[in-house]
C-alpha atoms as a PDB file:
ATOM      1  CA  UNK A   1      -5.826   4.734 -28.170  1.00  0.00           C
ATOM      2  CA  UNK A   2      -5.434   1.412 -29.562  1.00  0.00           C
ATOM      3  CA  UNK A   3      -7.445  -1.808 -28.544  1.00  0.00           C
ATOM      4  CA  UNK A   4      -3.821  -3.459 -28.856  1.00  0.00           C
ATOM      5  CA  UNK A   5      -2.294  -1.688 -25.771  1.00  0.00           C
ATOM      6  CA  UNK A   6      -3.943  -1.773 -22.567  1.00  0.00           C
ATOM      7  CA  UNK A   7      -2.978   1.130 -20.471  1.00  0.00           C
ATOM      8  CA  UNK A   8      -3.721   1.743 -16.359  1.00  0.00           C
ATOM      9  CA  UNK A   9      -4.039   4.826 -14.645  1.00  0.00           C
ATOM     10  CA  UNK A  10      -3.963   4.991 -10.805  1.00  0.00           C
ATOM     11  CA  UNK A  11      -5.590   7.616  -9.407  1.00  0.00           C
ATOM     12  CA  UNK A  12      -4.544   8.844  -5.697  1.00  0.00           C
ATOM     13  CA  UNK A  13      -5.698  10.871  -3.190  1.00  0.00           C
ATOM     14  CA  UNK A  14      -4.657  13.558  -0.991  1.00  0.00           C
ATOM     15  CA  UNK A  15      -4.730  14.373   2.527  1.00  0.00           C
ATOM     16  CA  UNK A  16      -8.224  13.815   4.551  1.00  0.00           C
ATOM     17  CA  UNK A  17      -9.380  12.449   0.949  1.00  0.00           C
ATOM     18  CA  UNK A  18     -10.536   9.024  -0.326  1.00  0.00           C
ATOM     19  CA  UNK A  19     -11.831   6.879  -3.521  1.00  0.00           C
ATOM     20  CA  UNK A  20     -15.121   9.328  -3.320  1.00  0.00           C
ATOM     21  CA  UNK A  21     -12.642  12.958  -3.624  1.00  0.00           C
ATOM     22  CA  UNK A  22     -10.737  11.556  -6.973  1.00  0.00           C
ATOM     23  CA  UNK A  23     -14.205   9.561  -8.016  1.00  0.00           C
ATOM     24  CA  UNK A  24     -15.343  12.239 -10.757  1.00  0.00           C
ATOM     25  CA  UNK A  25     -11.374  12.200 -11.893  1.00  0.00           C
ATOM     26  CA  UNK A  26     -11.106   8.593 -11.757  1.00  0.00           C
ATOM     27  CA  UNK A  27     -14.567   8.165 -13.929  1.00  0.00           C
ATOM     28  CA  UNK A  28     -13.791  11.035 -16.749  1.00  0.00           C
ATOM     29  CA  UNK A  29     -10.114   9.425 -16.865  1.00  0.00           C
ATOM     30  CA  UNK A  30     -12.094   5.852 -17.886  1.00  0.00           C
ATOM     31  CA  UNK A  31     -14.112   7.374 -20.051  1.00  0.00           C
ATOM     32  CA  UNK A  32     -10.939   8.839 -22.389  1.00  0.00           C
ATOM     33  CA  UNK A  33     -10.889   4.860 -23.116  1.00  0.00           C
ATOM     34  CA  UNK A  34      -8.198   4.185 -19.871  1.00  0.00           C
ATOM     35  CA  UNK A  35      -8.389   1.283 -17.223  1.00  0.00           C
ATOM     36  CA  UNK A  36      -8.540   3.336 -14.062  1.00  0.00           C
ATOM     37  CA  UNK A  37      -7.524   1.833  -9.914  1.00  0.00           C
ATOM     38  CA  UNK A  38      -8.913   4.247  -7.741  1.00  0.00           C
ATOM     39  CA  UNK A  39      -6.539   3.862  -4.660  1.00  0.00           C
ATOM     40  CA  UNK A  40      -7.179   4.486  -1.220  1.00  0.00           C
ATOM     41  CA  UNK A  41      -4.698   5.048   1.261  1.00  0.00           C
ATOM     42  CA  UNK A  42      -4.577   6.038   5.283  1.00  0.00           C
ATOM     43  CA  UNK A  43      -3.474   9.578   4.714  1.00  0.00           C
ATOM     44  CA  UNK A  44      -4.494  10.860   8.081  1.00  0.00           C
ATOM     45  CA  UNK A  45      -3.847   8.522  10.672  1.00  0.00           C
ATOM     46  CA  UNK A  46      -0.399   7.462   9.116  1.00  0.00           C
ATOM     47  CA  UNK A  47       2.934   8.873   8.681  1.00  0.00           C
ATOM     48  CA  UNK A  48       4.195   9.166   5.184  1.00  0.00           C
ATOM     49  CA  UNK A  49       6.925   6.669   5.956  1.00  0.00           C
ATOM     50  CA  UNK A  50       4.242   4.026   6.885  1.00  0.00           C
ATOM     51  CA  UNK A  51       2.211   4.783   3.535  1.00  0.00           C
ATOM     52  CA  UNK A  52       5.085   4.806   1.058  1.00  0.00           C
ATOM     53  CA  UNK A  53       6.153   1.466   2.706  1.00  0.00           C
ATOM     54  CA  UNK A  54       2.602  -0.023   1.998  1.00  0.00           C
ATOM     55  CA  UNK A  55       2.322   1.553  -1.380  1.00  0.00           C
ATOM     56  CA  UNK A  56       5.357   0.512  -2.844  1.00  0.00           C
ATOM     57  CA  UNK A  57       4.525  -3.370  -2.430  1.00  0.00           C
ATOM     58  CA  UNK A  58       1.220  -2.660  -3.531  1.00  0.00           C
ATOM     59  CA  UNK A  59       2.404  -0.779  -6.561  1.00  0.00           C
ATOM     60  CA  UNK A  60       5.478  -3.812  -6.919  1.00  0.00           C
ATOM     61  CA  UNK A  61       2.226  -6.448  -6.729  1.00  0.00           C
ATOM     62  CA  UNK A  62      -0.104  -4.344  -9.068  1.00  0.00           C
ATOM     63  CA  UNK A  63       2.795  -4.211 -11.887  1.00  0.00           C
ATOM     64  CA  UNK A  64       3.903  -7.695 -11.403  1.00  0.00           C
ATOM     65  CA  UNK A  65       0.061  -8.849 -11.699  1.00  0.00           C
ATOM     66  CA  UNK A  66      -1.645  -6.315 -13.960  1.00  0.00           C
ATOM     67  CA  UNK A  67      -0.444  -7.433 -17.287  1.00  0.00           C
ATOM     68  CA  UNK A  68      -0.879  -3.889 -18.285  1.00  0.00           C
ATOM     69  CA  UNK A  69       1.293  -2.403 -21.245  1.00  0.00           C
ATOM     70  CA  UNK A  70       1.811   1.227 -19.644  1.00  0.00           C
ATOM     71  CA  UNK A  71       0.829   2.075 -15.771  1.00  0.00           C
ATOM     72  CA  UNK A  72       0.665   5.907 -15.241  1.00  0.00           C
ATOM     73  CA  UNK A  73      -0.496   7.348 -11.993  1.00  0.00           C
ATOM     74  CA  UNK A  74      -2.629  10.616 -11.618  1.00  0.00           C
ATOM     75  CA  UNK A  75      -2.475  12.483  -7.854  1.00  0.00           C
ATOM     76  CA  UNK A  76      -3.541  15.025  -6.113  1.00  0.00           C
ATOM     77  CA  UNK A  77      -1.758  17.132  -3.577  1.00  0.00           C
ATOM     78  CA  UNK A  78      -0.265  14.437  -0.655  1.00  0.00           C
ATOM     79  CA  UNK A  79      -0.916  11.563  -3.406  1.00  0.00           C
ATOM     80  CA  UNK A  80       1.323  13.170  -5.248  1.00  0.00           C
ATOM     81  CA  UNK A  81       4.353  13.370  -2.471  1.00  0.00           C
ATOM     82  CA  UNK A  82       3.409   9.379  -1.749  1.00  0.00           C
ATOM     83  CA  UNK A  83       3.807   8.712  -5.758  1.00  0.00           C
ATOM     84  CA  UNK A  84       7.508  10.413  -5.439  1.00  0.00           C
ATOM     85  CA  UNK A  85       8.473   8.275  -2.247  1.00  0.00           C
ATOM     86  CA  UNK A  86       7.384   5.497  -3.883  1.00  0.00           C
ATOM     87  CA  UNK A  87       9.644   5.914  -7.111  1.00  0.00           C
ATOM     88  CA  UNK A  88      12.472   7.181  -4.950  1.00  0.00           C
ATOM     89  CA  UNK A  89      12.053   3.940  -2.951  1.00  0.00           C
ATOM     90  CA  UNK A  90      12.215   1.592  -5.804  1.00  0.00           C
ATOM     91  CA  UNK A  91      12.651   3.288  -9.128  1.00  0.00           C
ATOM     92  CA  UNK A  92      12.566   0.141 -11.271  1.00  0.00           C
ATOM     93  CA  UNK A  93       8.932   0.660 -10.883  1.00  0.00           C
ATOM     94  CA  UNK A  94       7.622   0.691 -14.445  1.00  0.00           C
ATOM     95  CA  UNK A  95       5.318   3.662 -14.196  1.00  0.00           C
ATOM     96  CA  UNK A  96       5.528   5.850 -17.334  1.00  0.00           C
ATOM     97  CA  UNK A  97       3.865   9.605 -17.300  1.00  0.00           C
ATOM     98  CA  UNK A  98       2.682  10.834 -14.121  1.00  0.00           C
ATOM     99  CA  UNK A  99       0.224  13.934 -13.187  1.00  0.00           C
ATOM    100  CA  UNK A 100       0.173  15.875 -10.107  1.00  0.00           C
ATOM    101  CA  UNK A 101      -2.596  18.123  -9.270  1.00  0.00           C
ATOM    102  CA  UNK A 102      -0.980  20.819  -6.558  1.00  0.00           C
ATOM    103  CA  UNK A 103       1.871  18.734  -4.829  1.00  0.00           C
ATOM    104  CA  UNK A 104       3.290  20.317  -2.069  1.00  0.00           C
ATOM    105  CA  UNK A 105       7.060  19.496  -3.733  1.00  0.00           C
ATOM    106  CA  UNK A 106       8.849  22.394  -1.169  1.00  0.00           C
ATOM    107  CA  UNK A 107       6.441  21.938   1.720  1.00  0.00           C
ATOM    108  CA  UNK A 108       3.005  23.426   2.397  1.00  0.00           C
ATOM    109  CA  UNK A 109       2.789  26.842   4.320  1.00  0.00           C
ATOM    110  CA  UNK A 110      -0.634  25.743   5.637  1.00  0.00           C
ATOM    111  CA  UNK A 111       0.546  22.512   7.114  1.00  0.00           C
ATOM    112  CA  UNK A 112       3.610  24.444   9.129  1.00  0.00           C
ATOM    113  CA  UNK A 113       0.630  26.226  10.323  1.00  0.00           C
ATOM    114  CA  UNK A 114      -1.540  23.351  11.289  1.00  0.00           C
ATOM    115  CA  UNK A 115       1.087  21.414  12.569  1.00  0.00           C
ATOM    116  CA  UNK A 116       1.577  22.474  16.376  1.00  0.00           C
ATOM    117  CA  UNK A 117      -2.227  21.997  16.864  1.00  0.00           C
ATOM    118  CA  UNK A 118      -3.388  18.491  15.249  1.00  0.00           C
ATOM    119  CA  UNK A 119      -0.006  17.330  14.234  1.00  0.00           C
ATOM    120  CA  UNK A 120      -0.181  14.852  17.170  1.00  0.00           C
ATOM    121  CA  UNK A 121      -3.625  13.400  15.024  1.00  0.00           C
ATOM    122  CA  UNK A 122      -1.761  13.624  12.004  1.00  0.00           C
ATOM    123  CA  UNK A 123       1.975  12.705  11.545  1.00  0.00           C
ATOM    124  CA  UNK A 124       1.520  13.407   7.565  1.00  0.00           C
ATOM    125  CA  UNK A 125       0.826  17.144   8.288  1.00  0.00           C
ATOM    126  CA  UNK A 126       4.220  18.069  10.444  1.00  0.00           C
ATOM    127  CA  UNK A 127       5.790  15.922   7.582  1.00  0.00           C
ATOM    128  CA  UNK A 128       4.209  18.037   4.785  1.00  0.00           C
ATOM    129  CA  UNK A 129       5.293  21.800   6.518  1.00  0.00           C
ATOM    130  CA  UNK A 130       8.004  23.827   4.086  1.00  0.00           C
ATOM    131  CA  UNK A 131       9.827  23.590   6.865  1.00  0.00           C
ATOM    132  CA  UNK A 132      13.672  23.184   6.517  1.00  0.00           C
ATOM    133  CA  UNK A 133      14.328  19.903   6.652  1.00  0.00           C
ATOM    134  CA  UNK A 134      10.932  18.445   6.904  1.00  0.00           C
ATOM    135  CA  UNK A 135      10.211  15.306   5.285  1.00  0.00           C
ATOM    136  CA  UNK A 136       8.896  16.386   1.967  1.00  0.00           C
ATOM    137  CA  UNK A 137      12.146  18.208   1.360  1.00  0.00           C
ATOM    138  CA  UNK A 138      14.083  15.448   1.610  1.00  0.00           C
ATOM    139  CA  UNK A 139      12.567  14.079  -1.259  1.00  0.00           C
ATOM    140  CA  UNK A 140      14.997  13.587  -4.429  1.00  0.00           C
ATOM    141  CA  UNK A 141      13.793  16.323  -6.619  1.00  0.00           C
ATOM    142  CA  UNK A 142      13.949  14.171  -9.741  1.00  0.00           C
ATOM    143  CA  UNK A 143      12.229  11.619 -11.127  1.00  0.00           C
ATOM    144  CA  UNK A 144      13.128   9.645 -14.455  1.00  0.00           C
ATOM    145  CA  UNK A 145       9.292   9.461 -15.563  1.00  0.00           C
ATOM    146  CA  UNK A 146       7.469  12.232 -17.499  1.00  0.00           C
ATOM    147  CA  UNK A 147       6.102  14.357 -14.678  1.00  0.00           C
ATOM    148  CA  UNK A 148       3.169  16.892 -15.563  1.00  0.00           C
ATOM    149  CA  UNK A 149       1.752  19.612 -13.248  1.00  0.00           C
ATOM    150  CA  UNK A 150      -1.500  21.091 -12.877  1.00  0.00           C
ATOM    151  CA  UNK A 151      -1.918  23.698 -10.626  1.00  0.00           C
ATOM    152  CA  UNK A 152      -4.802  26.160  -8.983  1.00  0.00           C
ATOM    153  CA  UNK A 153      -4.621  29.747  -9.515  1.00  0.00           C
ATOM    154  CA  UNK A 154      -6.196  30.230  -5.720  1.00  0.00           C
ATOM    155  CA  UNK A 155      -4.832  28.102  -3.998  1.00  0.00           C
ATOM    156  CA  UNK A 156      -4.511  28.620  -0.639  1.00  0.00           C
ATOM    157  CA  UNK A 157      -2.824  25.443   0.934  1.00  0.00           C
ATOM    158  CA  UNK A 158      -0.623  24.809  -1.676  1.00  0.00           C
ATOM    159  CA  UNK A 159       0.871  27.722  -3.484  1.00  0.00           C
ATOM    160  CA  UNK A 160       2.369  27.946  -6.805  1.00  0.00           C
ATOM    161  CA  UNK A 161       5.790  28.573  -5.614  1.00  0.00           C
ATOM    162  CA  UNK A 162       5.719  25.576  -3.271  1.00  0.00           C
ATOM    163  CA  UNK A 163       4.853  22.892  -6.319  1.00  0.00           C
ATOM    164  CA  UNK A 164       7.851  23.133  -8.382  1.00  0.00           C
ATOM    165  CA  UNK A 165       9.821  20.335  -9.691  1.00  0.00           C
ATOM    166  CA  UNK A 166      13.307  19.029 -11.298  1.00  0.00           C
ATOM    167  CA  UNK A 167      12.685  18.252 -14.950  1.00  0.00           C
ATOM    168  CA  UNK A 168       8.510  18.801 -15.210  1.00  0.00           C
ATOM    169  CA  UNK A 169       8.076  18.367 -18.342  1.00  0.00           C
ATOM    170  CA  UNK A 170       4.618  20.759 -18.225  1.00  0.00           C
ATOM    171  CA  UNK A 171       2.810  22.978 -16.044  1.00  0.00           C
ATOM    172  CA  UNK A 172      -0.748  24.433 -16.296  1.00  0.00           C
ATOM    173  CA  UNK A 173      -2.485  26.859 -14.219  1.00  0.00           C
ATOM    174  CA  UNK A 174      -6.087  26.789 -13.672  1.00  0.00           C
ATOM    175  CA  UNK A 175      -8.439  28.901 -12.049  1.00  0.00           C
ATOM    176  CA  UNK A 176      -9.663  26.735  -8.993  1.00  0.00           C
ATOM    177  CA  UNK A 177      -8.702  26.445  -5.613  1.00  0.00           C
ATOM    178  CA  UNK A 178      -6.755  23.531  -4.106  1.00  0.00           C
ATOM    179  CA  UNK A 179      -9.270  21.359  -2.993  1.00  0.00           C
ATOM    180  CA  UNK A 180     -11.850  21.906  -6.263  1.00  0.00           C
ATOM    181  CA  UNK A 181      -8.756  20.479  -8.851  1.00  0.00           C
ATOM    182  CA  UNK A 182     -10.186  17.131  -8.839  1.00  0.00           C
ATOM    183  CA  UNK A 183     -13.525  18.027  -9.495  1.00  0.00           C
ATOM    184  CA  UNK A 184     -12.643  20.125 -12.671  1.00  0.00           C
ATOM    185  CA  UNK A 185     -13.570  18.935 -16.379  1.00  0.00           C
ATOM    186  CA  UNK A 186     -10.947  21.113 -17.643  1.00  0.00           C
ATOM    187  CA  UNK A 187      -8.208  19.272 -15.225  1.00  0.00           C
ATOM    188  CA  UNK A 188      -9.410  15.360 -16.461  1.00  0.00           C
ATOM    189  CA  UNK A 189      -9.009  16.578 -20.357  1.00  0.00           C
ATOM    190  CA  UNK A 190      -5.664  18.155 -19.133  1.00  0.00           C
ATOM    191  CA  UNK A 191      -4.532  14.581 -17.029  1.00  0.00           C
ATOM    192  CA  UNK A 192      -5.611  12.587 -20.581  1.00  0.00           C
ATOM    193  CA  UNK A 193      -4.122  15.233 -22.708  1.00  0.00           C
ATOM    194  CA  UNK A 194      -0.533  14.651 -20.973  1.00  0.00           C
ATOM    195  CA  UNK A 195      -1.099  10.975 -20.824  1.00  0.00           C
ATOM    196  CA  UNK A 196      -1.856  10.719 -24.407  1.00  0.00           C
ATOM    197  CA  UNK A 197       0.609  13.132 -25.616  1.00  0.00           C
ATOM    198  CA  UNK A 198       2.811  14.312 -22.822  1.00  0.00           C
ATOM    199  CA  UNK A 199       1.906  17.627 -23.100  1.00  0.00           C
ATOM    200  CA  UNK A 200      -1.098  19.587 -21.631  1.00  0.00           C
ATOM    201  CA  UNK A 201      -2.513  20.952 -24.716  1.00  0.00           C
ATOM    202  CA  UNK A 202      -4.172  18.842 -26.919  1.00  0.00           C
ATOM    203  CA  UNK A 203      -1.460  17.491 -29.781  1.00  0.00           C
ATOM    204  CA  UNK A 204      -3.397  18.977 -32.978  1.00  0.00           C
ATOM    205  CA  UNK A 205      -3.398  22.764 -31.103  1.00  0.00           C
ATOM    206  CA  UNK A 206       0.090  22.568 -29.367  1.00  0.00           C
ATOM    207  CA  UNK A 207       2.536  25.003 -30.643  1.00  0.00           C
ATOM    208  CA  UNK A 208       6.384  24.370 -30.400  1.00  0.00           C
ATOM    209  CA  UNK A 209       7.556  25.772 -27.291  1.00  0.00           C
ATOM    210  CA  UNK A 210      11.645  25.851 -26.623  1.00  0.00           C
ATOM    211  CA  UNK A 211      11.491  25.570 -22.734  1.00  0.00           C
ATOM    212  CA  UNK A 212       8.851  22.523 -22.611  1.00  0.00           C
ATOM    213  CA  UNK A 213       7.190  24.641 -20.174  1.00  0.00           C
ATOM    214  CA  UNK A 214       3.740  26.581 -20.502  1.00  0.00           C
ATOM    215  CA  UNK A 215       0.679  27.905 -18.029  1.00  0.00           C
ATOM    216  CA  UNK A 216      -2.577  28.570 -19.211  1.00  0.00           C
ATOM    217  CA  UNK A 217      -5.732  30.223 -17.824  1.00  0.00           C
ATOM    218  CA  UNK A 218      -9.154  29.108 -18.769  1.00  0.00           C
END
């Protein structure tokens, strides 16, 4: 990376989670020679609504303010949803590549299941369910930025199917489970990988591929 250009990553969490679940991410990120904001945000307590409202000033302030050259944003599972509200809310954003580790794009089976027993605790969990017409899948299902997704093999709150996006530019499948993904050494070199090079695979070992799309076990 050059000293020249002085490039941000924010890192966001998921539901239940906070600066300590992404803090491994957010300090293997730095050390690939990025500026990293580890955000917190009220995932429980609030409705989705209520945090996409507060995130999108704070994103508006931290671009106006920054003086960075490129702001990404890395986020796992509900992060992820947030980061698309946000950019649906005010697209002029100027966020370049963005990684999401699990997002629950069509709706999370588990949270449907949850959701008649502590969705009165937590708004964001009805809002997350696949079910039709639930918040989540109202979402536009495009964004304009470079959109990478990492994904666990075993998941079990957030399956494969359920993660899918319009125009991803690439997918990777690891073996972990949902909650483990921002632990992982293999998913920070992935998250830098597609930052750098917006691919998954480093850029001196990719190999042309014609859809744009490719999974990988390791």
């Amino acid at each position: 990376m050059s000293s020249r250009k002085r490039e941000v990553v924010i890192v966001l969490h998921g539901l239940g989670g906070s600066r300590w679940s992404n803090w491994l991410l957010a300090r293997r990120i730095a050390a690939a020679g990025y500026e990293v904001e580890n955000w917190c945000y009220p995932s429980v307590r609030c409705s989705i609504p209520t945090v996409v409202d507060e995130m999108t000033d704070r994103f508006a302030r931290f671009a106006e303010s920054s003086g960075a050259d490129s702001i990404h944003v890395v986020a796992h599972s509900m992060g992820g949803i947030v980061t698309r509200a946000v950019l649906a809310a005010k697209p002029e954003l100027p966020i370049d590549r963005t990684v999401m580790l699990a997002p629950p794009n069509h709706g999370s089976p588990a949270a449907t299941w949850f959701a008649p027993y502590v969705g009165w605790l937590s708004p964001a969990i009805v809002e997350l369910s696949d079910c039709e017409g639930s918040y989540v899948r109202c979402l536009p299902p495009r964004l304009r930025q470079d959109v990478g997704l990492i994904l666990a093999a075993y998941d079990k709150v957030v399956p494969v199917e359920s993660t899918s996006l319009d125009a991803v530019r690439d997918v990777v499948t690891v073996p972990s489970q949902h909650g483990l993904l921002p632990f992982r050494r293999d998913v920070a070199e992935y998250c830098t990988n597609f930052l750098k090079h917006g691919q998954f695979a480093a850029a001196d070992a990719a190999e042309s591929v014609s859809s744009g799309v490719f999974a990988a076990v390791r």
